[in-house]
N, C-alpha and C. Protein backbone atom coordinates (compact mmCIF):
# COMPACT_ATOMS: atom_id res chain seq x y z
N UNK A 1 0.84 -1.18 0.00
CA UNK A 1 0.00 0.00 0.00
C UNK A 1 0.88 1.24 0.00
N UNK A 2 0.49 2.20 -0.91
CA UNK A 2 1.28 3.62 -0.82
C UNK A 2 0.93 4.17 -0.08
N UNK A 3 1.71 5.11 0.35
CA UNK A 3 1.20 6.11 1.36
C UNK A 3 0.83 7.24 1.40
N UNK A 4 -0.35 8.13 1.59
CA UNK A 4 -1.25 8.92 1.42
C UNK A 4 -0.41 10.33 1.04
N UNK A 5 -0.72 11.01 -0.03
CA UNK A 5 -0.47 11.91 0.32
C UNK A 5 -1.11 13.28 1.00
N UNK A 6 -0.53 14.15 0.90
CA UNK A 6 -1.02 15.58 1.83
C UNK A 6 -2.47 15.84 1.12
N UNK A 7 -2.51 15.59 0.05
CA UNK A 7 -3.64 16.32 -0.80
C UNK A 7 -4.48 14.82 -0.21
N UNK A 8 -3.95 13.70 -0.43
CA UNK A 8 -5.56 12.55 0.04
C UNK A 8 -5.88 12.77 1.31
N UNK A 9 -4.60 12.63 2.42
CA UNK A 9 -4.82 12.93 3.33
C UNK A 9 -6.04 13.70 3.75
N UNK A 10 -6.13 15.09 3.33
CA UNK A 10 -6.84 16.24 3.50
C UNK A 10 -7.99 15.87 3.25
N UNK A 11 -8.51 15.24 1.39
CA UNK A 11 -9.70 14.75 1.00
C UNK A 11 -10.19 14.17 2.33
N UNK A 12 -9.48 13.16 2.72
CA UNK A 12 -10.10 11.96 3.66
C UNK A 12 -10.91 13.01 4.98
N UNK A 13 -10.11 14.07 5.32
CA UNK A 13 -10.32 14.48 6.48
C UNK A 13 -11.48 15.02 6.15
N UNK A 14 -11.87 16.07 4.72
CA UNK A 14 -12.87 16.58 4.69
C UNK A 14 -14.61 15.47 4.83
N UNK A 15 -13.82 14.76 3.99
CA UNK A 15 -15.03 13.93 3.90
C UNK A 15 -15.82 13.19 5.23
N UNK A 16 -14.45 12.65 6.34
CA UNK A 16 -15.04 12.68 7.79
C UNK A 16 -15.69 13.87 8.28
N UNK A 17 -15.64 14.91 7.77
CA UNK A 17 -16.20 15.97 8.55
C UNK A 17 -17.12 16.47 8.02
N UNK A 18 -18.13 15.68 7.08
CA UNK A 18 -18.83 16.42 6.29
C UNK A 18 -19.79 15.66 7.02
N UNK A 19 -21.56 16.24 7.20
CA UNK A 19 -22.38 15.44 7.64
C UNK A 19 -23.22 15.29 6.63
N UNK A 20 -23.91 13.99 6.63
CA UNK A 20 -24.15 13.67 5.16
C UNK A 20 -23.70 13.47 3.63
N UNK A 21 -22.75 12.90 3.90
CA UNK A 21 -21.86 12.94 2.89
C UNK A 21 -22.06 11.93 1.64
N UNK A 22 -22.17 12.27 0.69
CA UNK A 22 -22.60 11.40 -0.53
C UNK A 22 -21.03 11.32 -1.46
N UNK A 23 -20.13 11.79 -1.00
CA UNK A 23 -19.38 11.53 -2.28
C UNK A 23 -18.30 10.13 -1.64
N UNK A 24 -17.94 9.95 -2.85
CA UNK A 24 -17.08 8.83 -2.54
C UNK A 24 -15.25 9.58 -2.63
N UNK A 25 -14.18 9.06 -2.49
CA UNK A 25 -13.36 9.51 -2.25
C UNK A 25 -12.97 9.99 -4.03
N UNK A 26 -12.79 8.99 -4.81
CA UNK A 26 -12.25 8.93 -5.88
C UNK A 26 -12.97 10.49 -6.52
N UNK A 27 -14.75 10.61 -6.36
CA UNK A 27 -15.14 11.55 -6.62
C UNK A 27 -14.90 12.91 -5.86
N UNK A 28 -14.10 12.53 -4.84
CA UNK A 28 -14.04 14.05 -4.40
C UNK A 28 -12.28 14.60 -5.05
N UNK A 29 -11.54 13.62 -5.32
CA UNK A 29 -10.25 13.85 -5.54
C UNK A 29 -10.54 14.56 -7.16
N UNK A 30 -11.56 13.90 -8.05
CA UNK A 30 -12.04 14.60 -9.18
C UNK A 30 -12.48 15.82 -9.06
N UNK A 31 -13.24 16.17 -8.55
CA UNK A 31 -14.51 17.42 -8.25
C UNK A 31 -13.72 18.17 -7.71
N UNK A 32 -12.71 17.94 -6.23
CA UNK A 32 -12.72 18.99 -5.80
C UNK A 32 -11.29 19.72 -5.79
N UNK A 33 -10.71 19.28 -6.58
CA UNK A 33 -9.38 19.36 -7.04
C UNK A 33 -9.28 19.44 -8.72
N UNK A 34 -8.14 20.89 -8.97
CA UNK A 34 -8.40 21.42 -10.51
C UNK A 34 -7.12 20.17 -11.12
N UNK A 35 -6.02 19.75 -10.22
CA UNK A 35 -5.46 18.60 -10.45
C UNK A 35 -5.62 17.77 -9.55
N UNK A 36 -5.97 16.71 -10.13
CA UNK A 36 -6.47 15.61 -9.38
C UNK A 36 -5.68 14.34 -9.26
N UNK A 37 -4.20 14.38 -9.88
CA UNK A 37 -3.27 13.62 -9.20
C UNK A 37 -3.11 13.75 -8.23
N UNK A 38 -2.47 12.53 -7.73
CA UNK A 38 -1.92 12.41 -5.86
C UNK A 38 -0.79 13.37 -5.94
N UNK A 39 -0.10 13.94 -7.04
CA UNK A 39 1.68 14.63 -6.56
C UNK A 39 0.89 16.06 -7.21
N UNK A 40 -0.39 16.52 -7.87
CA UNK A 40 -0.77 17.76 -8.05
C UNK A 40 -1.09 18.99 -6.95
N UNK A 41 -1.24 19.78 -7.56
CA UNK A 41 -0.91 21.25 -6.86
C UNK A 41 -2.58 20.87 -5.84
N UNK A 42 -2.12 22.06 -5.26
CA UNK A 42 -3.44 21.75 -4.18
C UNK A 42 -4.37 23.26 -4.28
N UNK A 43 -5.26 23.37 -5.91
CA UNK A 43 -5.77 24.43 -5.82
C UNK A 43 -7.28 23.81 -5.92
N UNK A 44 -8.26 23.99 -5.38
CA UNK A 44 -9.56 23.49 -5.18
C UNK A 44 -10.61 24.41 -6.11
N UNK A 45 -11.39 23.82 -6.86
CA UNK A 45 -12.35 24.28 -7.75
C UNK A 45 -13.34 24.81 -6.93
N UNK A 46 -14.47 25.33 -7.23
CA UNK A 46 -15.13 25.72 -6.41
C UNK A 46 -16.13 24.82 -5.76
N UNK A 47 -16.16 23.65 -6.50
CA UNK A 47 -16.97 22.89 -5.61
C UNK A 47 -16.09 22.46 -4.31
N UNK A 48 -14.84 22.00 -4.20
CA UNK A 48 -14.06 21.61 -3.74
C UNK A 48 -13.85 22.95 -2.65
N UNK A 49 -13.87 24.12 -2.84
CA UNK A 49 -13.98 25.08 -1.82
C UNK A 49 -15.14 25.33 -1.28
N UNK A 50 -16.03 25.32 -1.64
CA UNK A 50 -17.61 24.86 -1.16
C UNK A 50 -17.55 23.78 0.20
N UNK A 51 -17.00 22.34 -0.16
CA UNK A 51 -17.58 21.80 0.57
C UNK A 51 -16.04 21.57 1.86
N UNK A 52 -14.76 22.03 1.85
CA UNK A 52 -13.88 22.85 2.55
C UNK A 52 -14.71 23.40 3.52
N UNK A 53 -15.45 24.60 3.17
CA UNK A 53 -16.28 25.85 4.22
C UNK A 53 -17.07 24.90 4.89
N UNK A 54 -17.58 23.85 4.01
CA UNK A 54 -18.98 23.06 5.13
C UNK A 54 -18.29 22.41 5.95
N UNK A 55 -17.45 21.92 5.86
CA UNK A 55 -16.70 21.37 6.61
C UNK A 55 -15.59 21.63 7.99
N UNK A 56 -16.11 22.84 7.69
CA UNK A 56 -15.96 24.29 9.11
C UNK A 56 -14.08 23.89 8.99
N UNK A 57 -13.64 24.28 7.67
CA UNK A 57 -11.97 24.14 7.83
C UNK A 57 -11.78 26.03 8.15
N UNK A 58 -10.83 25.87 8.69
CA UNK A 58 -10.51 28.00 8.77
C UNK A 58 -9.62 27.96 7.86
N UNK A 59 -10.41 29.24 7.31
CA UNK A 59 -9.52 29.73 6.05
C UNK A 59 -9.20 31.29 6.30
N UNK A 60 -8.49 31.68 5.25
CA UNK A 60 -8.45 33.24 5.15
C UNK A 60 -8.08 33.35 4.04
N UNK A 61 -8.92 35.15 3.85
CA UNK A 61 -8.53 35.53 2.30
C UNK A 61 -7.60 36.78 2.30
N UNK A 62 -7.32 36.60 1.22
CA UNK A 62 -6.33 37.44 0.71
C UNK A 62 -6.58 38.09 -0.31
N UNK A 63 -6.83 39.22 -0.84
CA UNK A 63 -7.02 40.04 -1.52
C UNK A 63 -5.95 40.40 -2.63
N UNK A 64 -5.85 40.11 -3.57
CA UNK A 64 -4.67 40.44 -4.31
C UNK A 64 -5.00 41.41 -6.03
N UNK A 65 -3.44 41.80 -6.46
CA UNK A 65 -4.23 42.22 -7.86
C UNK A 65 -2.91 41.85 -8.53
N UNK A 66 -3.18 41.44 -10.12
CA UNK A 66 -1.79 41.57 -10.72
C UNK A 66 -1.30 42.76 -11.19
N UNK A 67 0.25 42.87 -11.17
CA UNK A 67 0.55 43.76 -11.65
C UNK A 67 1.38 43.20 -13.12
N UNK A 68 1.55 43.96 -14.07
CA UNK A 68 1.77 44.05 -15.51
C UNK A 68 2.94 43.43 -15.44
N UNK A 69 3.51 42.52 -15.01
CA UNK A 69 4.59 41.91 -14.36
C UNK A 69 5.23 41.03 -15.91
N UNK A 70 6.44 40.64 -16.26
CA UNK A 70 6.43 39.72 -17.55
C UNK A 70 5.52 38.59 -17.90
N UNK A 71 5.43 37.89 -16.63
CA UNK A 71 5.10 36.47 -17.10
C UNK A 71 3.44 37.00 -17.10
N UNK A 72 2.76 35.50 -17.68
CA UNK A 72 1.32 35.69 -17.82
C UNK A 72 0.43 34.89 -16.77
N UNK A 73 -0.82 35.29 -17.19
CA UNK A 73 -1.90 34.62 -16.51
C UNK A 73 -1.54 33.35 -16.10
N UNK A 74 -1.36 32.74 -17.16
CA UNK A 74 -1.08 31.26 -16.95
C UNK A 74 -0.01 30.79 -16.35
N UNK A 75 1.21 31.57 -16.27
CA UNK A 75 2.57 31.79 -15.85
C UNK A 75 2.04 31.62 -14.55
N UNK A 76 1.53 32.66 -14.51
CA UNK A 76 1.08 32.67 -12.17
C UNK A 76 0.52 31.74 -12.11
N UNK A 77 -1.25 31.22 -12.98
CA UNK A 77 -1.73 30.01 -12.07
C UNK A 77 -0.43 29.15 -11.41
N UNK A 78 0.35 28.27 -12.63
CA UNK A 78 1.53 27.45 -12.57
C UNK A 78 2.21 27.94 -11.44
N UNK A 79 3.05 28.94 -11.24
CA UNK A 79 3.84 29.64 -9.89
C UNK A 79 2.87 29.15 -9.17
N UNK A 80 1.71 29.12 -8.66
CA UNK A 80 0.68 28.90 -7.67
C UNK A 80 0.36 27.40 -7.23
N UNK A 81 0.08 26.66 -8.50
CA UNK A 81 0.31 24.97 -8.58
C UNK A 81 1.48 24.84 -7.87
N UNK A 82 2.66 25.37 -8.02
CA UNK A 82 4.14 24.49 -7.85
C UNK A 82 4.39 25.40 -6.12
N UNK A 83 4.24 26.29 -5.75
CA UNK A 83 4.30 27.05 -4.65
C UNK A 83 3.93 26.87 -3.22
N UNK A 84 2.32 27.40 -3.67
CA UNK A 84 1.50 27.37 -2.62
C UNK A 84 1.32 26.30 -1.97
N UNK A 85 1.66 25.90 -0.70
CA UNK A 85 1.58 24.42 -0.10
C UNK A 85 0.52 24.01 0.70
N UNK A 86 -0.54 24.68 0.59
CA UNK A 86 -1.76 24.39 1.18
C UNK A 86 -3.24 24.32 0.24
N UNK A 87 -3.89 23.62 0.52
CA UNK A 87 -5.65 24.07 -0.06
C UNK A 87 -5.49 25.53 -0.26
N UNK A 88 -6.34 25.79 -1.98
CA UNK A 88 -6.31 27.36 -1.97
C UNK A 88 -7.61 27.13 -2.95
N UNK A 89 -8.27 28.56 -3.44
CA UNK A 89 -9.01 28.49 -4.03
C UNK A 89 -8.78 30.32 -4.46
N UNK A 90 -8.70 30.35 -5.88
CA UNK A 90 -8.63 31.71 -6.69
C UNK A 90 -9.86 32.40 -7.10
N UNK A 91 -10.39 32.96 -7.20
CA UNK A 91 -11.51 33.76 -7.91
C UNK A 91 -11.81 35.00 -7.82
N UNK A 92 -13.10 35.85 -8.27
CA UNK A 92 -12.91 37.25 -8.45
C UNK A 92 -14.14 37.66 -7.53
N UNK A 93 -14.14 38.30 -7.01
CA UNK A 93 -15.29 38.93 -6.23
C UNK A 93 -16.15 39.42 -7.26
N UNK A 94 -17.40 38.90 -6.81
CA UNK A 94 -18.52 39.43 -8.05
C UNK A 94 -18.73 40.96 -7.65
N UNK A 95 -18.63 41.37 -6.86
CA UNK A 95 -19.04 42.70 -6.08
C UNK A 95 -18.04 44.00 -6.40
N UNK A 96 -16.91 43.43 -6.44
CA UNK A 96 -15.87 44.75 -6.41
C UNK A 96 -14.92 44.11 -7.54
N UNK A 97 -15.40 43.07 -8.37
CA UNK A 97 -14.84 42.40 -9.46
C UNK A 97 -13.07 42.48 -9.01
N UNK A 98 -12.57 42.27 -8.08
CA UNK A 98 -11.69 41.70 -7.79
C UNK A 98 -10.80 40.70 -7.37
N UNK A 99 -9.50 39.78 -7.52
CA UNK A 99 -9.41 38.34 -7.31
C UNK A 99 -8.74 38.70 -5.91
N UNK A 100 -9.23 37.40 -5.69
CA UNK A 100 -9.30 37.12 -4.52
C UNK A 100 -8.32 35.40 -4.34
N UNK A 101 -7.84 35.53 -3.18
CA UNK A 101 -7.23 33.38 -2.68
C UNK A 101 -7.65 33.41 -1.16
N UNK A 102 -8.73 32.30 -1.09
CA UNK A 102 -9.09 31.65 -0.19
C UNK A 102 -8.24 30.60 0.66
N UNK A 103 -6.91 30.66 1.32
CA UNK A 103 -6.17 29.87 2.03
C UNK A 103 -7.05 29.47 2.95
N UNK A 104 -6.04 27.85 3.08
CA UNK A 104 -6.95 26.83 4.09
C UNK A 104 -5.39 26.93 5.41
N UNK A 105 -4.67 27.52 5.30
CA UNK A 105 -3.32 27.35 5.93
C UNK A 105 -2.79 28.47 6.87
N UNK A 106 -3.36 28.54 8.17
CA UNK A 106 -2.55 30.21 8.63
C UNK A 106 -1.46 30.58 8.68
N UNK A 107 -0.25 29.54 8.45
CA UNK A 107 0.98 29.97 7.96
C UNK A 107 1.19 30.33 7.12
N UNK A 108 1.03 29.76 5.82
CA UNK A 108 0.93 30.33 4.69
C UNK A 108 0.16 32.17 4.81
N UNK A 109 -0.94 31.83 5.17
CA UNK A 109 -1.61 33.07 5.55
C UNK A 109 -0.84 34.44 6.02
N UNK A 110 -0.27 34.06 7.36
CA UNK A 110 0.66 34.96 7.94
C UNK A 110 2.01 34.92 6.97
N UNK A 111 2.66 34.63 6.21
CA UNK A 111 3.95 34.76 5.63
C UNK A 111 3.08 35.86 4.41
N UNK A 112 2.31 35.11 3.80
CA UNK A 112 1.57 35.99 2.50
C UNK A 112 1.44 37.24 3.38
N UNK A 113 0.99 37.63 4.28
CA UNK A 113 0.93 39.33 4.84
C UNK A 113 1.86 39.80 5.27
N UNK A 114 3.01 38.80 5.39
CA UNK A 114 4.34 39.66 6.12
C UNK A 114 4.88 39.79 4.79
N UNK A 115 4.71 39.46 3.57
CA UNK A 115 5.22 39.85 2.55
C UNK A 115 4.84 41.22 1.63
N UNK A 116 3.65 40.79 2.10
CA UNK A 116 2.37 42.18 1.51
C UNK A 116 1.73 42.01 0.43
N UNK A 117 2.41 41.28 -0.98
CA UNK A 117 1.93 40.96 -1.54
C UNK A 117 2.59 39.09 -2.26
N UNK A 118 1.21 39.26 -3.09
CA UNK A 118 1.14 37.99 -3.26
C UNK A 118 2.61 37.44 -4.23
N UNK A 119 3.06 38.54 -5.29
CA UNK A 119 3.82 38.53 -6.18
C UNK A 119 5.12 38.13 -5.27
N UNK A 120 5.51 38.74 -4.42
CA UNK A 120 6.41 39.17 -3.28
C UNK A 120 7.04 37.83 -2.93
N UNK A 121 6.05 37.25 -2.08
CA UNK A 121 5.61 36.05 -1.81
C UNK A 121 6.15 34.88 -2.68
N UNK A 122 5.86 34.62 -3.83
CA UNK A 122 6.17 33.80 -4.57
C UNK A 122 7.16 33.21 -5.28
N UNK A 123 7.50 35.15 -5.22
CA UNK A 123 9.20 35.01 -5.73
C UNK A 123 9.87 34.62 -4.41
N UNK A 124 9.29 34.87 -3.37
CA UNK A 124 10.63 34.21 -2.40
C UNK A 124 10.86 33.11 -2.21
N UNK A 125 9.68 32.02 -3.03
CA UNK A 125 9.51 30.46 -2.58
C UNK A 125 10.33 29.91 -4.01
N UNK A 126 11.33 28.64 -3.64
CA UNK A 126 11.18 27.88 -4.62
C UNK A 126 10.40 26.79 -5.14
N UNK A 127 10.22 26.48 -6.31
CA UNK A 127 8.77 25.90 -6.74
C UNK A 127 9.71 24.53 -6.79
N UNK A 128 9.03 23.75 -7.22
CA UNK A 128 9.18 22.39 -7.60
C UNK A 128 10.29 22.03 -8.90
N UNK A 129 10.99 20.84 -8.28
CA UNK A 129 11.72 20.52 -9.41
C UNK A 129 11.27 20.05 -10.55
């Protein structure tokens, strides 16, 4: 038997903590994960951040914006896949149409604000080989 990783690990935990729970594991590693390998990044779709919150995990957000920086859109998701070492979830505030990351991690949390920004941040981490 292999041994679990951080990302099943986590699945497993959510799913104990969910009441009423209909999904099966395999389906939550699909659904609630944008990569759904065992060695993929740990960024959660929105269903997958949905059922995170039901599951009363503490999170915090972070408010961010890009700046005109070289690399692209897609450049950062990737920096973010290979980086960020916790449950996250990206999106834009419908309200003030701004993006937003939902961390599941208060370390992560607290380093991202002692940096100030998110860009900051990223460059100080090395990513994956």
């Amino acid at each position: 038997m292999t041994k679990l990783t951080y990302k099943e690990s986590l699945t497993i935990k959510v799913l104990e903590s969910l009441e009423g729970n209909n999904w099966t594991f395999e389906e939550a590693m699909k659904k609630w994960w944008f990569n759904p390998r065992r060695d993929g990044g740990l960024r959660l779709t929105q269903v997958g951040d949905l059922e995170f919150r039901y599951a009363d995990f503490e999170s915090f957000v972070h408010n961010f914006s890009l700046t005109k920086s070289s690399r692209s859109y897609y450049q950062f998701i990737l920096d973010l896949d290979k980086k960020i070492k916790c449950p996250y979830f990206v999106d834009v505030d419908t309200t003030t149409k701004k993006p937003f990351m939902r961390l599941y991690d208060s370390r992560v949390y607290m380093m991202l604000c002692l940096y100030g920004d998110l860009e900051s941040y990223l460059n100080s981490i090395k990513g994956k080989k």
